[in-house]
Protein backbone atom coordinates (compact mmCIF):
# COMPACT_ATOMS: atom_id res chain seq x y z
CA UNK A 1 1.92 -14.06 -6.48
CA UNK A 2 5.06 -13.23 -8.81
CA UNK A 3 5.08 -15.51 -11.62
CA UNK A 4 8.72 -16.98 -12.01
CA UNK A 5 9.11 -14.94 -15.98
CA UNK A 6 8.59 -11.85 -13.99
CA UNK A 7 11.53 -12.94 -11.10
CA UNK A 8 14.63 -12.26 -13.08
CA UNK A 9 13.72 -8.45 -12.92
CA UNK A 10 11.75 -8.15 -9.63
CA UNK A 11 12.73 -8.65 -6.24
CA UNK A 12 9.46 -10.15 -4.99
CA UNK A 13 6.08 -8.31 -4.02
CA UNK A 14 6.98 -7.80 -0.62
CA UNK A 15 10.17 -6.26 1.71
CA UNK A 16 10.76 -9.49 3.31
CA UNK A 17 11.57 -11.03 -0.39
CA UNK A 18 13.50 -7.44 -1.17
CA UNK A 19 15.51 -8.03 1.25
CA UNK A 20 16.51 -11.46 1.10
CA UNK A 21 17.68 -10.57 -2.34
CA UNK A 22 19.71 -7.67 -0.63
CA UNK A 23 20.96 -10.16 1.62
CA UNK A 24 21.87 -12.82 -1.24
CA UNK A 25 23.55 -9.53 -3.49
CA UNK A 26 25.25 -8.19 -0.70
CA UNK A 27 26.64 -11.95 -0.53
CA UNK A 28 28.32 -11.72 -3.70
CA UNK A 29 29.80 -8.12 -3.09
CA UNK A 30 26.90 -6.41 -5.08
CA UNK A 31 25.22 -3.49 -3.36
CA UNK A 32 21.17 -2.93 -3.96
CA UNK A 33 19.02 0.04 -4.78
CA UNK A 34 15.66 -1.08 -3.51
CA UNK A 35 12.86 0.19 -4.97
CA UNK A 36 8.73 -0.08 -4.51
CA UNK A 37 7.20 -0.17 -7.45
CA UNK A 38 4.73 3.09 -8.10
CA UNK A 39 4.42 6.09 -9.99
CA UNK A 40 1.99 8.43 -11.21
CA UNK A 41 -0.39 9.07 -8.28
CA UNK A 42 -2.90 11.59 -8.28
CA UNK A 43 -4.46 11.18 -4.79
CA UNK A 44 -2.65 11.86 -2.15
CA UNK A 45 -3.19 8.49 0.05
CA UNK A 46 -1.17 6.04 -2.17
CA UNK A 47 1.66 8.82 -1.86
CA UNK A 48 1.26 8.81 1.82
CA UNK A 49 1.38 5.45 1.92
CA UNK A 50 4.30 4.72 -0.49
CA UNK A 51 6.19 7.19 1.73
CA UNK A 52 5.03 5.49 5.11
CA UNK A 53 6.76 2.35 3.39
CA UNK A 54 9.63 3.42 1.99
CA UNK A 55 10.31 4.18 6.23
CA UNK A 56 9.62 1.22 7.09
CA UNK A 57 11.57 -0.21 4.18
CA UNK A 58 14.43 1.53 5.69
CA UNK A 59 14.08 0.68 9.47
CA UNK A 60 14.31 -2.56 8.25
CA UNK A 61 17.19 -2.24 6.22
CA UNK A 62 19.34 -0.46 9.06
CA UNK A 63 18.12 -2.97 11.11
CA UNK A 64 19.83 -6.06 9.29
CA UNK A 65 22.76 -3.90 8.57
CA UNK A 66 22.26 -4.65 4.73
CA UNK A 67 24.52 -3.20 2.35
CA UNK A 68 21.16 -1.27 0.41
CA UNK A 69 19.71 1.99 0.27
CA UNK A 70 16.59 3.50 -1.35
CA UNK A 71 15.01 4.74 -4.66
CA UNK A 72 11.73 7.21 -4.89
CA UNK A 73 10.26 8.48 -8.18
CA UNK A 74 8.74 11.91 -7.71
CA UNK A 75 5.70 10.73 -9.21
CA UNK A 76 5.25 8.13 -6.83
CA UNK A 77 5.88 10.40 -3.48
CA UNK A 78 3.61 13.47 -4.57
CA UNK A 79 4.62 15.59 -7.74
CA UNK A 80 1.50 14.86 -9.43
CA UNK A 81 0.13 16.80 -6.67
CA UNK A 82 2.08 19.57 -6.96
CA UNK A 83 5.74 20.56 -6.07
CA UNK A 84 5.04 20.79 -2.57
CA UNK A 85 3.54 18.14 -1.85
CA UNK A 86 6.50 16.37 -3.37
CA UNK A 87 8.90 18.20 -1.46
CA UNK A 88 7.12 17.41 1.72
CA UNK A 89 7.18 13.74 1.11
CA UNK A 90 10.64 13.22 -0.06
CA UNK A 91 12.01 15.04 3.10
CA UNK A 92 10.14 13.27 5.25
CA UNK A 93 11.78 10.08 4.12
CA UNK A 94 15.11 11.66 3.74
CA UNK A 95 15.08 12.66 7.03
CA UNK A 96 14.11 9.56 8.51
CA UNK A 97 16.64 7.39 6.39
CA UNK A 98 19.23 10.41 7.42
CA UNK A 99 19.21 8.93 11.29
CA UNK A 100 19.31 5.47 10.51
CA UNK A 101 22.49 6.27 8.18
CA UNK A 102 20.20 4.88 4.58
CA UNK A 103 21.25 6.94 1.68
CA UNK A 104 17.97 7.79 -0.45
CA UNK A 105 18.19 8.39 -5.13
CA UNK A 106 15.85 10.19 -6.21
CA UNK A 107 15.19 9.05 -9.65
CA UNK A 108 14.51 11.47 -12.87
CA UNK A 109 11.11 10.92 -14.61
CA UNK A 110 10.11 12.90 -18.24
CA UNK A 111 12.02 16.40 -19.15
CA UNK A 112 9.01 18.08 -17.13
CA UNK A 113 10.06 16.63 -13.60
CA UNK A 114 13.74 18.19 -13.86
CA UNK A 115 13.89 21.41 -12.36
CA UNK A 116 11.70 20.33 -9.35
CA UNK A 117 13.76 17.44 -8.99
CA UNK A 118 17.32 19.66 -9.34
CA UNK A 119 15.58 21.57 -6.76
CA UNK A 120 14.90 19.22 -3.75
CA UNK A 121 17.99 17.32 -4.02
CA UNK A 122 20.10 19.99 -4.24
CA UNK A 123 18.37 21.73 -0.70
CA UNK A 124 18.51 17.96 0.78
CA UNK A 125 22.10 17.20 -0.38
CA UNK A 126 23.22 20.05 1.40
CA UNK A 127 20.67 19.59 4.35
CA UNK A 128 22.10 16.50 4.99
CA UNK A 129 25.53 16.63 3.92
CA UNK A 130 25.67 14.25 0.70
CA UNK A 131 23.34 11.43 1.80
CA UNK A 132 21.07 11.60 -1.81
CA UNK A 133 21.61 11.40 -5.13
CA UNK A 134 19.94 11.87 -7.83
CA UNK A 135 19.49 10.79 -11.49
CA UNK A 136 20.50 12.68 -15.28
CA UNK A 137 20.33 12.13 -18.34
CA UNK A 138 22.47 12.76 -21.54
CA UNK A 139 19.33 12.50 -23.89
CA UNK A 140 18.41 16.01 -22.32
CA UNK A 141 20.31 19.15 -23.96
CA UNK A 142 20.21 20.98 -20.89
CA UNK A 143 21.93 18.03 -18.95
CA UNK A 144 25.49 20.07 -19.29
CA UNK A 145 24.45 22.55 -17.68
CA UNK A 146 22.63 20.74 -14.94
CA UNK A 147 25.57 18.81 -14.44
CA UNK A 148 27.99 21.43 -13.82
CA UNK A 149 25.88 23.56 -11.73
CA UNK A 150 25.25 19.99 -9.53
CA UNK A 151 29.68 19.77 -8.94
CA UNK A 152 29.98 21.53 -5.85
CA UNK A 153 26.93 19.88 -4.60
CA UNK A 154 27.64 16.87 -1.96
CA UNK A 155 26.04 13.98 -2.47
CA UNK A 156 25.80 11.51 -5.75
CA UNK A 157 24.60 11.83 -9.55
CA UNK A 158 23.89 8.83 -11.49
CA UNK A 159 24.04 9.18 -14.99
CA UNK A 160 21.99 7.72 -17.52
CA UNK A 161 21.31 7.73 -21.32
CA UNK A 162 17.37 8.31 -20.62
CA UNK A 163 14.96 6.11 -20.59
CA UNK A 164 11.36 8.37 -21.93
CA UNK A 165 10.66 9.41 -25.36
CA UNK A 166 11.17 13.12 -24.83
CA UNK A 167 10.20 15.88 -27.97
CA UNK A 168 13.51 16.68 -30.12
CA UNK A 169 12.86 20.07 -28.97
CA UNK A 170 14.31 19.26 -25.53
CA UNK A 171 16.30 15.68 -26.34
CA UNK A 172 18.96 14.12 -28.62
CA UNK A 173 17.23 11.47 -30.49
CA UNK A 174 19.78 9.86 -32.72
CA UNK A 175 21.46 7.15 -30.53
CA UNK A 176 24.75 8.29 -31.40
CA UNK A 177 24.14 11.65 -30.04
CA UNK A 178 22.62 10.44 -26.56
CA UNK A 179 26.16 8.53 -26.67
CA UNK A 180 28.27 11.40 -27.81
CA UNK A 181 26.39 13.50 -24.57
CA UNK A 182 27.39 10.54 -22.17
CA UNK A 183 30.63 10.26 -22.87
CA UNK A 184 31.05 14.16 -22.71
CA UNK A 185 29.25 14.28 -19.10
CA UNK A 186 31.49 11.37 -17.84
CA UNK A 187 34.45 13.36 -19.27
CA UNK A 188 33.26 16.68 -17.36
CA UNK A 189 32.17 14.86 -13.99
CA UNK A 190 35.22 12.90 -13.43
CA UNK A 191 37.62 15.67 -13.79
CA UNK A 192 35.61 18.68 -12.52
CA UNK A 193 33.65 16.23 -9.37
CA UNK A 194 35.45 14.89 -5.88
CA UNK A 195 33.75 11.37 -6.34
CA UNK A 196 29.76 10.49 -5.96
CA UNK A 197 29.86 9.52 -9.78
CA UNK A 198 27.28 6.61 -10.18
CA UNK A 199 27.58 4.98 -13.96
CA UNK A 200 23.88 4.00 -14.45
CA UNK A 201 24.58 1.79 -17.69
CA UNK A 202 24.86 -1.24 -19.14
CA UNK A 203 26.96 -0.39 -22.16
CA UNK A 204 30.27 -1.69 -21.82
CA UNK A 205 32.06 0.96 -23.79
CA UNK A 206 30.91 3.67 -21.51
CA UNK A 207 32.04 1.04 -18.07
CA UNK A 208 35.53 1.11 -20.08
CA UNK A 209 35.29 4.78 -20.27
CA UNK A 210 34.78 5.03 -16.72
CA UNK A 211 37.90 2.58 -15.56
CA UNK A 212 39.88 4.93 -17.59
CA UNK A 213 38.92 8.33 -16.88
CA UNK A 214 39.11 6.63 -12.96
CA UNK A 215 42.67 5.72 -13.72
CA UNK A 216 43.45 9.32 -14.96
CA UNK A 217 41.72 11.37 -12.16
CA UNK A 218 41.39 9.07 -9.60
CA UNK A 219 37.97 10.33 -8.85
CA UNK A 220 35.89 7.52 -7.43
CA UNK A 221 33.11 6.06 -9.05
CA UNK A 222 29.78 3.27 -8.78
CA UNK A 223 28.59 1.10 -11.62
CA UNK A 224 24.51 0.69 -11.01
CA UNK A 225 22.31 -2.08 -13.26
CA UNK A 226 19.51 -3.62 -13.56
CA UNK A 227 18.38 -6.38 -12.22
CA UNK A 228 17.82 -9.16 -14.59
CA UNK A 229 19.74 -6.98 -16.85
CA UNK A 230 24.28 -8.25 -17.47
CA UNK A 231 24.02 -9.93 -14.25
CA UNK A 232 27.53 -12.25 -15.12
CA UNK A 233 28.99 -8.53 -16.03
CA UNK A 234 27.55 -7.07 -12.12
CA UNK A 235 29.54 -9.77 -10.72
CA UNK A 236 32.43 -9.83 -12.50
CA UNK A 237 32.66 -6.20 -12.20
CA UNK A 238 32.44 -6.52 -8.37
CA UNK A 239 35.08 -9.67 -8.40
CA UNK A 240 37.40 -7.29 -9.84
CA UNK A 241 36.99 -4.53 -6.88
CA UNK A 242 34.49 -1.94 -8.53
CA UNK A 243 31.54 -1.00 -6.29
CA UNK A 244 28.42 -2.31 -7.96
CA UNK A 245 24.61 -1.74 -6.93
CA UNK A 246 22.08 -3.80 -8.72
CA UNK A 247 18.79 -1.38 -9.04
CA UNK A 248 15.85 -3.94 -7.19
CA UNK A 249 12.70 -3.25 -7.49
CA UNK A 250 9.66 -4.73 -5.50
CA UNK A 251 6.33 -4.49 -4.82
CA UNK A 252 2.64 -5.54 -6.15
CA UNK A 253 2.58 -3.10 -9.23
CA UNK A 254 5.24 -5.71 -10.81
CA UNK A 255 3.55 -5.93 -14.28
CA UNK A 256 3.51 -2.61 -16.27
CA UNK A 257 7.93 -2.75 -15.08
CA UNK A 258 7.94 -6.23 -15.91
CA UNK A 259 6.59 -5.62 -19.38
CA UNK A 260 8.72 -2.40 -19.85
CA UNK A 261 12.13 -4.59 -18.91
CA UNK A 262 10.82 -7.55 -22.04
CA UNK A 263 10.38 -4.69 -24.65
CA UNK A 264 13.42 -3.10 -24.35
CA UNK A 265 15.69 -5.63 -25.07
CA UNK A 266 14.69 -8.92 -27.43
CA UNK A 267 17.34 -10.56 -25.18
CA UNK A 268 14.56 -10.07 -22.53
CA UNK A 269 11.84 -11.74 -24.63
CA UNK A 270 13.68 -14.80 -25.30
CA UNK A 271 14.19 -15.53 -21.27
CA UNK A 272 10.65 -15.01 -20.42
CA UNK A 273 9.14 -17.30 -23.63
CA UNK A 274 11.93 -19.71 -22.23
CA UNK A 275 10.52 -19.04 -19.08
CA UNK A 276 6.99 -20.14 -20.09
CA UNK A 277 8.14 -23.06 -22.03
CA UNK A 278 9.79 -24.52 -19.28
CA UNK A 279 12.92 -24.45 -20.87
């Protein structure tokens, strides 16, 4: 059972709780990424059967005509195994959430995972005429170039600072530069892209970037947060007209992402030792 300090950033351990937060979101104007929690698998039965349930996960969510789509790591649907056993799983769900009109991210893992990645989105972005996205990130010093080579591709790209702790050899390290690289990515995408531009960030200075590059282009854009993570700001943001998706994950592995989500921020801490206090 999910302990309540572990609620604010997961959406239960099972679909039916996933998507009665959908439901509740989609209530407030706030779109959801739904996610089962998984990575890292090097048989291929707990691939299989993430895969089977990220289906299922989407039958369901065309069914109650939720405002939500889907989010697969490649680690989690095969890539340990190899690339082709990644590719096979990914299309499979692609395909299926293709006919029921679910749009499917595929999320970037470590600086190792990229070209793979680049690689099956771009063949199922154009398979299936711009219903995936997929993740970058400005930590990466290749990133420019991904980016540009990804603007006549349909579909979405969701930018990000990045999350892992990659070698300097391949990664800007000094917070400043990770910034300096996002703002120079947003300032390439919106003027060079016809829309698909998903802000994945919390930082308020790069949201303000966005509004204003929006007002000077006109290119359409998303803003996409955590949940448990500027909540008040999702819903402000989606008061004011912006489309917002809150990323929701669910699922029984709960506790490595739960732990993750307190040590990045001390902001985090503090609500889950309220949490515990009863406070």
């Amino acid at each position: 059972m999910l302990p309540p300090i572990a609620r604010r950033f997961v959406a239960g351990e099972s679909s039916d709780a996933a998507l009665d937060h959908a439901r509740e979101l989609n209530g407030r104007d706030v779109s959801v990424i739904l996610n089962l929690l998984g990575e890292h698998y090097d048989e291929p039965d707990p691939a299989e059967e993430d895969a089977a349930t990220y289906r299922h996960l989407v039958d369901e969510i065309a069914e109650a005509d939720l405002d939500a789509c889907i989010s697969i790591k490649p680690s989690q649907l095969g890539l340990d195994l190899g690339a082709d056993a990644f590719r096979t799983l990914v299309t499979d769900v692609t395909e299926h959430a293709a006919d029921r009109d679910v749009f499917v991210w595929i999320d970037m893992e470590d600086y190792t995972t990229t070209d793979v990645t680049l690689d099956v989105f771009t063949d199922l972005a154009r398979e299936h005429d711009g219903g995936v996205g997929v993740c970058v990130q400005a930590n990466l010093k290749r990133t420019r170039d991904d980016v540009e080579r990804l603007a006549d591709v349909p579909g979405k790209v969701r930018f990000v600072k990045g999350a892992y702790d990659e070698p300097a050899s391949v990664a800007y390290t000094d917070k400043g530069r990770v910034n300096e690289a996002y703002r120079d990515l947003l300032e390439y995408a919106f003027a060079e892209y016809d829309g698909g531009i998903a802000i994945g960030s919390h930082d308020p200075e790069m949201i303000d970037l966005a509004k204003e590059l929006h007002d000077e282009h006109g290119t359409d854009f998303e803003v996409q947060m955590l949940m448990g993570v500027r909540e008040d700001a999702q819903y402000d943001l989606a008061a004011e007209g912006y489309e917002v998706w809150q990323y929701a994950p669910y699922g029984g592995k709960w506790l490595s992402y739960f732990w993750r989500r307190v040590r990045e921020r001390k902001e985090n801490l503090f609500f889950a030792l309220r949490a515990v206090l009863g406070r």
